[in-house]
N, C-alpha and C. Protein backbone atom coordinates (compact mmCIF):
# COMPACT_ATOMS: atom_id res chain seq x y z
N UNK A 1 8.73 -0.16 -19.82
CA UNK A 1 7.85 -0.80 -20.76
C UNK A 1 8.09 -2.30 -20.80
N UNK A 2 9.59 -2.86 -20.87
CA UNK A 2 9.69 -4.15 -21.07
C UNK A 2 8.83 -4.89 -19.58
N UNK A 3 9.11 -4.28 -18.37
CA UNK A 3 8.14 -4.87 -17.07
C UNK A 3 6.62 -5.03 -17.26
N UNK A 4 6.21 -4.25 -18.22
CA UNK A 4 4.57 -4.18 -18.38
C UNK A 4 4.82 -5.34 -19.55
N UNK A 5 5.35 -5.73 -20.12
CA UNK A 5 5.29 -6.79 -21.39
C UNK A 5 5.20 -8.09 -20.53
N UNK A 6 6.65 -8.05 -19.57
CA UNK A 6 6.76 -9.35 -18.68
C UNK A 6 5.80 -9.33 -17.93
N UNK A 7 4.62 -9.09 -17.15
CA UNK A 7 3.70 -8.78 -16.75
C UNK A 7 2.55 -9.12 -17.50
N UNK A 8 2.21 -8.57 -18.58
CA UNK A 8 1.23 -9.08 -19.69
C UNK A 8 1.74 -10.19 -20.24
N UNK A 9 2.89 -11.04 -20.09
CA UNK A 9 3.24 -12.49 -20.61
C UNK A 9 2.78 -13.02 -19.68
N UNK A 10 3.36 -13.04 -18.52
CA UNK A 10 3.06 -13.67 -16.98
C UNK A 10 1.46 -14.33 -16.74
N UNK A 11 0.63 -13.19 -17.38
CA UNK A 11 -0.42 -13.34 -17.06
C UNK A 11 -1.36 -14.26 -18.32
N UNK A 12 -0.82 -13.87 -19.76
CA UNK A 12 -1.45 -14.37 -20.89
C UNK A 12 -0.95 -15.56 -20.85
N UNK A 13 -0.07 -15.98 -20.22
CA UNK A 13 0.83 -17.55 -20.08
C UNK A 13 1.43 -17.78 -21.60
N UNK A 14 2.02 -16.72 -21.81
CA UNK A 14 2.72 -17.10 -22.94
C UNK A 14 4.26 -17.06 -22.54
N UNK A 15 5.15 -17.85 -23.14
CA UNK A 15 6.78 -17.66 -23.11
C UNK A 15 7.59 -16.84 -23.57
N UNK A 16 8.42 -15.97 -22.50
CA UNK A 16 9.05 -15.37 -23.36
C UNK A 16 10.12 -15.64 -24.29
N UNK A 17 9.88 -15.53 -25.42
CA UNK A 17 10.92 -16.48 -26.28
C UNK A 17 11.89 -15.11 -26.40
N UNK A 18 13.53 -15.27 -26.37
CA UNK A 18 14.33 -13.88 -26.60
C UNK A 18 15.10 -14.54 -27.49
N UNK A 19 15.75 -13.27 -28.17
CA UNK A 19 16.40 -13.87 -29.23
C UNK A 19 17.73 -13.46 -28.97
N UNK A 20 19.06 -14.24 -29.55
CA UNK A 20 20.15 -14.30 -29.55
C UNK A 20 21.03 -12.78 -29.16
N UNK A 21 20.18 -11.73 -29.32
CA UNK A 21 20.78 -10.62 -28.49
C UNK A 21 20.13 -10.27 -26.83
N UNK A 22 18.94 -10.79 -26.82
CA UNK A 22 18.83 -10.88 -25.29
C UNK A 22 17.61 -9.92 -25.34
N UNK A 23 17.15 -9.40 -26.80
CA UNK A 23 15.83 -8.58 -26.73
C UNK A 23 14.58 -9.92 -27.10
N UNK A 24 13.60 -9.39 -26.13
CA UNK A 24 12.15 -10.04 -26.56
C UNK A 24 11.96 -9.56 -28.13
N UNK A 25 11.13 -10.88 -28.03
CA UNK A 25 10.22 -10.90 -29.55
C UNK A 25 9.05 -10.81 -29.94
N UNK A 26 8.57 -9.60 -29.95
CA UNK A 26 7.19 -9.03 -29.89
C UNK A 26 6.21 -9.58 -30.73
N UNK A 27 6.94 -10.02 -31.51
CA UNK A 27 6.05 -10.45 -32.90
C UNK A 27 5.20 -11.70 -32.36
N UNK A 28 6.02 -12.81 -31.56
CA UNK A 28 5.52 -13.93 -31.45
C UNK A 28 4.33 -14.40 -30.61
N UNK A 29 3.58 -12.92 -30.21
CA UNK A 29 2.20 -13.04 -29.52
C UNK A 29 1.19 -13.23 -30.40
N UNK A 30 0.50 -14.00 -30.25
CA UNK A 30 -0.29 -13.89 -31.43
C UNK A 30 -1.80 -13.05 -30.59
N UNK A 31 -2.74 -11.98 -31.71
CA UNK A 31 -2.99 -11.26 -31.62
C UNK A 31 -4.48 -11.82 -31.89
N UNK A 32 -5.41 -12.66 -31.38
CA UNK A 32 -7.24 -13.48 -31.75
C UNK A 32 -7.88 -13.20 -30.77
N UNK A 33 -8.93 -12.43 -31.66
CA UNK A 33 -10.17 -12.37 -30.28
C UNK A 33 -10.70 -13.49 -29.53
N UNK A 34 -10.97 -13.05 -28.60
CA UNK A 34 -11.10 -14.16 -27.52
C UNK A 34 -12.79 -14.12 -26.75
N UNK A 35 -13.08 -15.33 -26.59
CA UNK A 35 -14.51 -15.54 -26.68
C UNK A 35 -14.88 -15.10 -25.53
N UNK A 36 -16.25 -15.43 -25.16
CA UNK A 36 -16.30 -14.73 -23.52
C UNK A 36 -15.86 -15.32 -22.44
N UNK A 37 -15.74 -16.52 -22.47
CA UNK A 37 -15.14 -17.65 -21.64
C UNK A 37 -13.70 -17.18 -21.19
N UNK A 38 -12.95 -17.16 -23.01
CA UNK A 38 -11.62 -17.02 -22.60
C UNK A 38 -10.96 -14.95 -21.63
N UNK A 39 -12.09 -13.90 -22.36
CA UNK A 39 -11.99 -13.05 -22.01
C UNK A 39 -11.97 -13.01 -19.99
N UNK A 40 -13.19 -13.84 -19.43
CA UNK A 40 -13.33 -13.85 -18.11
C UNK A 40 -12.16 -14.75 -17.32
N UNK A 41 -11.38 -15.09 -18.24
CA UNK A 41 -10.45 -16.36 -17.80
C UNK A 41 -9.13 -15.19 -17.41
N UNK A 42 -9.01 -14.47 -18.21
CA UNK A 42 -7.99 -13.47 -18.18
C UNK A 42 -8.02 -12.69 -17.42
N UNK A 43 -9.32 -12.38 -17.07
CA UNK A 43 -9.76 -11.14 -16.07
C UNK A 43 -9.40 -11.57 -14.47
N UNK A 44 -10.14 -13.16 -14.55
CA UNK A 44 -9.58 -13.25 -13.55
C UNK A 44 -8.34 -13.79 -12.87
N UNK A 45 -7.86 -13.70 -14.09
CA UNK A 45 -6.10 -13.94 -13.50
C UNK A 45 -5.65 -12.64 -13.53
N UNK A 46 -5.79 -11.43 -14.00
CA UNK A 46 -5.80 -10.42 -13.58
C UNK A 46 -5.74 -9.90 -11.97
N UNK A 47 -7.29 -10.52 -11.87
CA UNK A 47 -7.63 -10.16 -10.56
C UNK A 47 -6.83 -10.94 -8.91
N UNK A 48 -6.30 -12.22 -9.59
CA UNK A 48 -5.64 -13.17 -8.87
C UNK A 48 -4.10 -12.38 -8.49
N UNK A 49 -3.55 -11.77 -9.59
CA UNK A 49 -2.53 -11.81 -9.77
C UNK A 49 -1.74 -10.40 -9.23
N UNK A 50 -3.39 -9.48 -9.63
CA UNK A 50 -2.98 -8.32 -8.71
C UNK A 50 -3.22 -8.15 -7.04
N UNK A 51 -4.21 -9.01 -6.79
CA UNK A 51 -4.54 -9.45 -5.73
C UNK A 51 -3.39 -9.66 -4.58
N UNK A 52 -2.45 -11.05 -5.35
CA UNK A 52 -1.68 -11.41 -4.55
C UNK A 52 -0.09 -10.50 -4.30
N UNK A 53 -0.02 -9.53 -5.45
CA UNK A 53 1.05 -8.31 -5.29
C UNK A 53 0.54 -7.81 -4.32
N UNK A 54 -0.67 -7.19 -4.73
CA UNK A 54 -0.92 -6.36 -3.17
C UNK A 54 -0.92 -6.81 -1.86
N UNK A 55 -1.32 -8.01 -1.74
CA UNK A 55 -1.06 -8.70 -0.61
C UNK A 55 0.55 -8.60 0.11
N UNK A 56 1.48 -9.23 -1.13
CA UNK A 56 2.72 -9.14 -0.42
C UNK A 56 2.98 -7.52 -0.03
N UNK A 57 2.87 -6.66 -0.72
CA UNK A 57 3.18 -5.18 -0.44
C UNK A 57 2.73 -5.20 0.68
N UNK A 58 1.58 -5.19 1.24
CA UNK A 58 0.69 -5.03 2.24
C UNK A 58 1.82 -5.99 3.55
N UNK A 59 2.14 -7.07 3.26
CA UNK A 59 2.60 -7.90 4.19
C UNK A 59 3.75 -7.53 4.73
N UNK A 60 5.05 -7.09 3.57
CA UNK A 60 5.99 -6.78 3.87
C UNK A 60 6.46 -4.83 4.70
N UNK A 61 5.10 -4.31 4.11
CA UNK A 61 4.99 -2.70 5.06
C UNK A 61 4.41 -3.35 6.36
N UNK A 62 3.38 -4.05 6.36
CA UNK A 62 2.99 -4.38 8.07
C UNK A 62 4.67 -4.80 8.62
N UNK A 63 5.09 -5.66 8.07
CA UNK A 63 6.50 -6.24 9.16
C UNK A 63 7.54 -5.01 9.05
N UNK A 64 7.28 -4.51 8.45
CA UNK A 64 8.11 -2.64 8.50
C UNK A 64 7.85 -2.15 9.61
N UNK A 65 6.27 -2.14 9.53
CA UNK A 65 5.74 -1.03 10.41
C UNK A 65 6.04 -2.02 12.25
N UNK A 66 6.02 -3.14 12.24
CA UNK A 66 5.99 -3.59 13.15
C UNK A 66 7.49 -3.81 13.77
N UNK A 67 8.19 -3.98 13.06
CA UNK A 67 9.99 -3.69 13.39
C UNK A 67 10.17 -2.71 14.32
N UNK A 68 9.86 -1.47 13.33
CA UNK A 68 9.91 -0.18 13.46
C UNK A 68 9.22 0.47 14.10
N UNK A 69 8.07 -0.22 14.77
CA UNK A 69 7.77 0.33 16.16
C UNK A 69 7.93 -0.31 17.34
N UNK A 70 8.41 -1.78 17.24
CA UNK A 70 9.57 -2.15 18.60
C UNK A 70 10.43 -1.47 18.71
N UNK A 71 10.88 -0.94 17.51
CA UNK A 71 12.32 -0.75 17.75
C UNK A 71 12.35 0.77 18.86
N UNK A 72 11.32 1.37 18.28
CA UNK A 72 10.62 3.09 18.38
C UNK A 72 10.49 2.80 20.43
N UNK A 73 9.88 1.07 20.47
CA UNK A 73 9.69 1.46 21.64
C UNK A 73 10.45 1.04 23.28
N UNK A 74 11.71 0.28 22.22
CA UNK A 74 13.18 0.01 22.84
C UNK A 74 13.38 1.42 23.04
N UNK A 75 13.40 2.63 22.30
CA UNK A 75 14.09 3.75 21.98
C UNK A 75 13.61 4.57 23.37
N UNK A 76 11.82 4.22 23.66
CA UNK A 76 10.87 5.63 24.56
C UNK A 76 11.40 4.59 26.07
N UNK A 77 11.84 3.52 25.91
CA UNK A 77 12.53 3.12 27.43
C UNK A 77 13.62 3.81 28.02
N UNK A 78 14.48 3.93 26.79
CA UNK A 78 15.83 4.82 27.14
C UNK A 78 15.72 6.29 27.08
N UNK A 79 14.68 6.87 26.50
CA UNK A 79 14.69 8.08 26.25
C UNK A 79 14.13 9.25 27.61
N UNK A 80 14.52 10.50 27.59
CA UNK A 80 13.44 11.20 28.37
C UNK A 80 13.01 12.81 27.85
N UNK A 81 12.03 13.22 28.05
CA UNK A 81 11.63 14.53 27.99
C UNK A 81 10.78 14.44 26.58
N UNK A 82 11.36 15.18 25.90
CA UNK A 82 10.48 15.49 24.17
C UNK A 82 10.79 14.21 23.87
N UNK A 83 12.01 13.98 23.65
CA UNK A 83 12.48 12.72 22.74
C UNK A 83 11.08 11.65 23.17
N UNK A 84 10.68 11.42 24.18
CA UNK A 84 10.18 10.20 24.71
C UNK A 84 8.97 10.27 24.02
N UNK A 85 8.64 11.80 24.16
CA UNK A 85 6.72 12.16 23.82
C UNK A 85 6.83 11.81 21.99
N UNK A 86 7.96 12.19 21.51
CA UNK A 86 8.11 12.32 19.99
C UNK A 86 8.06 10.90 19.31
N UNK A 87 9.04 9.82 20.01
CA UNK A 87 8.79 8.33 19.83
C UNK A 87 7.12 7.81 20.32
N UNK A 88 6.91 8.09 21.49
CA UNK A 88 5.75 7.43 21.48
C UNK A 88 4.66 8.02 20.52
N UNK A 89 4.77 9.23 19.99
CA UNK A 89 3.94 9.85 18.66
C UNK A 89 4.34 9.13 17.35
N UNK A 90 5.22 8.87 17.33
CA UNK A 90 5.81 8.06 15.97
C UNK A 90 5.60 6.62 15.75
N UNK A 91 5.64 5.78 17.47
CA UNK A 91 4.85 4.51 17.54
C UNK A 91 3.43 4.34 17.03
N UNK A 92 2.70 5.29 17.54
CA UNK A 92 1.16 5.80 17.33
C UNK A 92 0.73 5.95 15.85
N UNK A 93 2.01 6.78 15.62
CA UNK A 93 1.97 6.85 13.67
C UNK A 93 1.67 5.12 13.26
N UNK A 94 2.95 5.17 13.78
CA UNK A 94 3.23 3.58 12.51
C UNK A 94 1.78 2.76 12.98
N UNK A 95 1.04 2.52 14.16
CA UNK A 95 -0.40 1.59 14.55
C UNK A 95 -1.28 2.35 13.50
N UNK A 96 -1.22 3.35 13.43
CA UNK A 96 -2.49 3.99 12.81
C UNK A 96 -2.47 3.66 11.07
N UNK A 97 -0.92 3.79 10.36
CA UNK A 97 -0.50 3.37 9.45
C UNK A 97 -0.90 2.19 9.06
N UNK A 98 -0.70 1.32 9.77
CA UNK A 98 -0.85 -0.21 9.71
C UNK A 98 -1.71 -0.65 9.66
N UNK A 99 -2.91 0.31 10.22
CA UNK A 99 -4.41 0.17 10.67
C UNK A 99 -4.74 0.30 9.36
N UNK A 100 -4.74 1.31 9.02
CA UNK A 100 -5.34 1.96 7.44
C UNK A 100 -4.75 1.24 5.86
N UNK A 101 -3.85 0.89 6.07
CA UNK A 101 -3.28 -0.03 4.93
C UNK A 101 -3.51 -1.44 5.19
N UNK A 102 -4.19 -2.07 5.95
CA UNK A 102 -4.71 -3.32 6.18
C UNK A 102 -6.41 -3.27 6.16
N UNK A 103 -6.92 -2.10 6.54
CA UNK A 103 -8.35 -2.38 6.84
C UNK A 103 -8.90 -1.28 6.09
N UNK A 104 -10.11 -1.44 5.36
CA UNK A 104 -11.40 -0.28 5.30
C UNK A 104 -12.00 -0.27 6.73
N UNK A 105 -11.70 0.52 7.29
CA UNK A 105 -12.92 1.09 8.31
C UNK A 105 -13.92 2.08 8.40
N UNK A 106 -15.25 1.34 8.76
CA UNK A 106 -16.03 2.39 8.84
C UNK A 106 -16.94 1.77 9.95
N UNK A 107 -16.81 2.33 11.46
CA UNK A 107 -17.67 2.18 12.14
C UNK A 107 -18.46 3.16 13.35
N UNK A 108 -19.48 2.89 13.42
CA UNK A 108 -20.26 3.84 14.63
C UNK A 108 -20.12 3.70 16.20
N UNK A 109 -19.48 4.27 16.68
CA UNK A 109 -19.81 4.47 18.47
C UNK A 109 -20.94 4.87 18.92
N UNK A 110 -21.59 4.66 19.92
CA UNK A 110 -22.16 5.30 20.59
C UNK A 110 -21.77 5.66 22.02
N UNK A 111 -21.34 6.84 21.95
CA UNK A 111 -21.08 7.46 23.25
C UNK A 111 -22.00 8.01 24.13
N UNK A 112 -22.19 7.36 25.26
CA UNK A 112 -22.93 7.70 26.67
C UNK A 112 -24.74 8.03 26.07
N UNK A 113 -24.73 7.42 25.22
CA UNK A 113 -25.94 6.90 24.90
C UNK A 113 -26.87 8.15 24.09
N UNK A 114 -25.80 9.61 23.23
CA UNK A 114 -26.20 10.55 22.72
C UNK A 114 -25.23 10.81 21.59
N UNK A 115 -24.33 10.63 22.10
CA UNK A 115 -23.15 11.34 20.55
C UNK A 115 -22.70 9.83 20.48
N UNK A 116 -23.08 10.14 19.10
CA UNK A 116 -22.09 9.06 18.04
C UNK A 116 -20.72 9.43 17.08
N UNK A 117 -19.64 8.13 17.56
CA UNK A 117 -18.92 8.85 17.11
C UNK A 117 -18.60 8.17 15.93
N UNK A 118 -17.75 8.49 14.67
CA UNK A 118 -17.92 7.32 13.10
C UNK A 118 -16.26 7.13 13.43
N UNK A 119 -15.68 6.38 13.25
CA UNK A 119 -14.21 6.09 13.10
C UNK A 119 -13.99 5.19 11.73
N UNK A 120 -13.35 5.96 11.13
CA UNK A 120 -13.02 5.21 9.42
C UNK A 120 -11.66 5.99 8.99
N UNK A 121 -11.18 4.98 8.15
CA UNK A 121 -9.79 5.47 7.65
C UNK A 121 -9.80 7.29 7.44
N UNK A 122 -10.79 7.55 7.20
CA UNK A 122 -10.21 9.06 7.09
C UNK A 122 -9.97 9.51 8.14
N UNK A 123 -10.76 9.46 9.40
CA UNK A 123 -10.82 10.17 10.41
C UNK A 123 -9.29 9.29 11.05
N UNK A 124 -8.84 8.50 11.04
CA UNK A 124 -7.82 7.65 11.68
C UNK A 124 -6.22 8.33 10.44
N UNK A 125 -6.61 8.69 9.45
CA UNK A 125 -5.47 9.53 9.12
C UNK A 125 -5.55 10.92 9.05
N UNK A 126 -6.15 11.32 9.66
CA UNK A 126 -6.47 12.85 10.22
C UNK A 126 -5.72 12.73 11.55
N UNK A 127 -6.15 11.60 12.31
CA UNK A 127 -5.56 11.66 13.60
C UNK A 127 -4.07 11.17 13.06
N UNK A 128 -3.79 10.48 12.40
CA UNK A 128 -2.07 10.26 11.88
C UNK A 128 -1.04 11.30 11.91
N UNK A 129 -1.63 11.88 10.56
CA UNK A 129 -1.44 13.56 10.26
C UNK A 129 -1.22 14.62 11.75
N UNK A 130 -2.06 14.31 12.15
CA UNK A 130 -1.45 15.21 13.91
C UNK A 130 -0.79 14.87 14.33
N UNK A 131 -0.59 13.56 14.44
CA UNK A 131 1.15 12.89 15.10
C UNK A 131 1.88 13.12 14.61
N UNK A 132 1.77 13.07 13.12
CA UNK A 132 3.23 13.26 12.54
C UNK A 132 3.77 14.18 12.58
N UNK A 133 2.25 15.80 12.70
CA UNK A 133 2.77 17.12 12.72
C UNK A 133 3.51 17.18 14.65
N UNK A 134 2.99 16.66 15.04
CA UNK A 134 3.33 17.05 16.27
C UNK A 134 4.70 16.07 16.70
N UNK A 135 5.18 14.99 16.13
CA UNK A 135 5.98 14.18 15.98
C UNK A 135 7.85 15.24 15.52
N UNK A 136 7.00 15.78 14.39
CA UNK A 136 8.28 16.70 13.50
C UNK A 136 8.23 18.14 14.26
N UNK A 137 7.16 18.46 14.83
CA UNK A 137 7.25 19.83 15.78
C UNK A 137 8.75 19.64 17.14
N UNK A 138 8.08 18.27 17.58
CA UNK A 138 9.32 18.32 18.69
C UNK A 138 10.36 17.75 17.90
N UNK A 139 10.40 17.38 16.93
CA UNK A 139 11.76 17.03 16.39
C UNK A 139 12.47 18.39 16.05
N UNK A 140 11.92 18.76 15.74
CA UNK A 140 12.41 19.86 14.96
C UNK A 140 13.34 20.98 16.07
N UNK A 141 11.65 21.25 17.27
CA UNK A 141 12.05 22.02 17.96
C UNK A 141 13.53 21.33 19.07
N UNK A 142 13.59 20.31 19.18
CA UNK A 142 14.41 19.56 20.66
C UNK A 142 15.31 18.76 20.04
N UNK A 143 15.54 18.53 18.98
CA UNK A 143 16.47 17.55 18.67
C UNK A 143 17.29 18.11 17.30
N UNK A 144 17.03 19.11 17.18
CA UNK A 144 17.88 19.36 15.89
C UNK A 144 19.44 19.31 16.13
N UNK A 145 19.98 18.98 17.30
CA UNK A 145 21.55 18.82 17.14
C UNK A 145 22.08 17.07 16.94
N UNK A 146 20.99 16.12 16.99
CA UNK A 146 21.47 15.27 16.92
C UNK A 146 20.98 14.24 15.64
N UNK A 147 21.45 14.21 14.47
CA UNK A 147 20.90 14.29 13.21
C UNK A 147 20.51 12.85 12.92
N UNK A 148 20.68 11.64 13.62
CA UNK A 148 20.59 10.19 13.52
C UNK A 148 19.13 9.96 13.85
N UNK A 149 19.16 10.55 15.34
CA UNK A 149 17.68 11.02 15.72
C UNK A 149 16.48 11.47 15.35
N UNK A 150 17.34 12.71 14.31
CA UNK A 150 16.15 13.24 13.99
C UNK A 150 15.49 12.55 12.59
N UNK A 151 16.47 11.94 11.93
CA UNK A 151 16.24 11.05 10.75
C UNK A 151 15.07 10.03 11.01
N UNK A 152 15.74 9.45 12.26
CA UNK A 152 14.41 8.43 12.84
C UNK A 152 13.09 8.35 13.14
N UNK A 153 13.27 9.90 13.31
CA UNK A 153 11.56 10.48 14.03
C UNK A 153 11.17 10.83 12.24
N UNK A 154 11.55 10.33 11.25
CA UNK A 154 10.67 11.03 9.90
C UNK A 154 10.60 9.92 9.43
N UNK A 155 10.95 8.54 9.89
CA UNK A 155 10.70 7.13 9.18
C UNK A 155 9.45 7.20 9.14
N UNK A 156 8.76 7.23 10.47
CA UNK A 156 6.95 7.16 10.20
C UNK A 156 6.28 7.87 9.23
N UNK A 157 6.92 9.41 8.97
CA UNK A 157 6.17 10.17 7.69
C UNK A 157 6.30 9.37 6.74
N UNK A 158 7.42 8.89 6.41
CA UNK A 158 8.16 8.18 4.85
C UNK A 158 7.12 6.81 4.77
N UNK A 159 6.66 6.49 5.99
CA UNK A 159 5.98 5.11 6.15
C UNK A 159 4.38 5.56 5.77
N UNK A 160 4.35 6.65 6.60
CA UNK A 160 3.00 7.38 6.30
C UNK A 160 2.43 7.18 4.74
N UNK A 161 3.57 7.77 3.91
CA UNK A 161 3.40 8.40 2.90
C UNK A 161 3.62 6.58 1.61
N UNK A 162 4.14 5.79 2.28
CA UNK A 162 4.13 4.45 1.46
C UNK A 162 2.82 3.95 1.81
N UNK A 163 2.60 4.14 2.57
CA UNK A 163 0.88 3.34 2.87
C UNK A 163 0.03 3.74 1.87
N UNK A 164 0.07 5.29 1.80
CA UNK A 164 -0.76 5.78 0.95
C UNK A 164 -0.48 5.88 -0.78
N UNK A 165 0.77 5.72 -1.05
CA UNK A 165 0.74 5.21 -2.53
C UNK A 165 0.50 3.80 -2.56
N UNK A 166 0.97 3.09 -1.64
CA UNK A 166 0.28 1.56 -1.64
C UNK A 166 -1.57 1.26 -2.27
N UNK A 167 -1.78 2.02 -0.92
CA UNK A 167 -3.16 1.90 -1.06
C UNK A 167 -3.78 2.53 -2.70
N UNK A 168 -3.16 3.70 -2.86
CA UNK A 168 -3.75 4.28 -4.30
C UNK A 168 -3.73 3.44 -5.34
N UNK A 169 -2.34 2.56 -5.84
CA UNK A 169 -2.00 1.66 -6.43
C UNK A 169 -2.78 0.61 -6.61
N UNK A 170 -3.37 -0.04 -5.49
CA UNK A 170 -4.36 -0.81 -5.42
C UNK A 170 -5.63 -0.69 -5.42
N UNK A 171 -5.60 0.81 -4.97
CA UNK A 171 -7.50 1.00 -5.60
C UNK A 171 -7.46 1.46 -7.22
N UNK A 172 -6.52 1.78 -7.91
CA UNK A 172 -6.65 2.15 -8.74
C UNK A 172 -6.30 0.57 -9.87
N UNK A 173 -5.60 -0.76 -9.52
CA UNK A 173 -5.81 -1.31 -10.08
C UNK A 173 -7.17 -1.92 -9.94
N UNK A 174 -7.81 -2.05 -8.91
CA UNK A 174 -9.12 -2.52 -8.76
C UNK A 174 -10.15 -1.67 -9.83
N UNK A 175 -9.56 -0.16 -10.02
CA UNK A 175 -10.31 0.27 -11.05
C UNK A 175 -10.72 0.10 -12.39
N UNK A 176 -8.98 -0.20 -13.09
CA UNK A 176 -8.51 -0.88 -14.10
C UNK A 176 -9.28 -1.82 -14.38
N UNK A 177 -9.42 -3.02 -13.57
CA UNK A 177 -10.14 -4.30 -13.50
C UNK A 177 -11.43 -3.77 -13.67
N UNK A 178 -12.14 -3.15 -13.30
CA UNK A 178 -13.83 -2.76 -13.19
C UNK A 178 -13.72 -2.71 -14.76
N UNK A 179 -13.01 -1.87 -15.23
CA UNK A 179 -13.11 -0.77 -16.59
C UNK A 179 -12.82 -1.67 -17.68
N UNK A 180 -12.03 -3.22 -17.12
CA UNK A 180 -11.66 -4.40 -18.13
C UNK A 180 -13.03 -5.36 -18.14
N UNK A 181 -13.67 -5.75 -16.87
CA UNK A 181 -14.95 -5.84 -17.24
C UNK A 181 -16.12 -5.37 -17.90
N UNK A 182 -16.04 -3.69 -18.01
CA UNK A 182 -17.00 -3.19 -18.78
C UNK A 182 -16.92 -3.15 -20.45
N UNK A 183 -15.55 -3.63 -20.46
CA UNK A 183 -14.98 -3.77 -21.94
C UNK A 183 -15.24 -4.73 -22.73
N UNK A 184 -15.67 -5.79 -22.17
CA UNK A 184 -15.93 -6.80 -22.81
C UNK A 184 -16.74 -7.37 -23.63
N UNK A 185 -16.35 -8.18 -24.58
CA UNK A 185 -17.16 -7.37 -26.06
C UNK A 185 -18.01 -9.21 -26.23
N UNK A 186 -18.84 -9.04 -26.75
CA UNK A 186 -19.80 -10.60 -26.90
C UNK A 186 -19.20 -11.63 -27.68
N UNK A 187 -18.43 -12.37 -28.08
CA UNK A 187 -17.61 -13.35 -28.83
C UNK A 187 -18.21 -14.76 -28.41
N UNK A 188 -18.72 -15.60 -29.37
CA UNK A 188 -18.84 -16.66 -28.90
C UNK A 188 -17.95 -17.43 -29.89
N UNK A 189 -17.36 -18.64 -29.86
CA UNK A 189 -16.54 -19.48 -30.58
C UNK A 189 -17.13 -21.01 -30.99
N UNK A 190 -17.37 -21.00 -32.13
CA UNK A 190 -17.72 -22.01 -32.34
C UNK A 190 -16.73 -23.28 -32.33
């Protein structure tokens, strides 16, 4: 709760004043409706502010994902047999990952001038989802004696699975924001 206060100070630009035991002082917000001017002023520091969190989130999983699939593909040089097929499935993860937590996609192919094909984040984590299953199949099946290994081949799920609370997080503050615009009540200030 105190992070959602520092957060709602951050943004109302007020100070946190603390008092001599080191707790905030709730009292000292003052509590006036705010005209429409000042209401849209807020909103969009709102929108600025969540904006640029998501951005860094977004920035610092891409240089994750991009580490972590050099590293994946230092690994398919030295490797052979399953191990090799299992890394280069887990490289594949983390592109597809990276793909979908950076971009909305939605676009049309046309193949050989009859079938069209649509490629958009769903269909691109459908195809994820098969790597990963087929990623943890040969892990599972070929490598279960060597446990460093097999830890490695489940970074991409764990990565998988941050993309997608990432992304929720951020569509759902974008929602927040919609629902703070519809709230807004007529105040003019003389």
């Amino acid at each position: 709760m105190s992070r959602l206060r520092r957060f709602n100070r951050k943004i109302l630009s007020f100070s946190s004043d603390y008092t001599h035991d080191g707790e905030s002082d709730e009292d000292d917000v003052p509590i006036l409706p705010l005209d429409t001017e000042e209401q849209e002023e807020l909103i969009q520091k709102f929108e600025v502010n969540a904006h640029v969190t998501n951005k860094l989130y977004i920035n610092i999983l891409s240089v994750l994902y991009l580490l972590y699939g050099g590293l994946l593909m230092i690994f398919v040089r030295k490797s052979r047999g399953h191990l090799k097929l299992a890394l280069l499935a887990g490289a594949n993860s983390l592109i597809c990952s990276c793909i979908t937590l950076r971009y909305d996609i939605i676009n049309d192919y046309l193949l050989f001038k009859k079938f069209k094909l649509r490629v958009s984040n769903f269909s691109i984590n459908i195809l994820n989802i098969i790597l990963l299953v087929f990623m943890g199949w040969i892990s599972f099946n070929h490598v279960m004696e060597d446990k460093i290994t097999m830890f490695c081949l489940q970074v991409p799920m764990l990565l998988f699975w941050l993309a997608m609370v990432v992304k929720r997080w951020a569509r759902n503050m974008e929602d927040e924001i919609a629902n703070l615009r519809r709230l807004k009540y007529k105040y003019k200030n003389a």
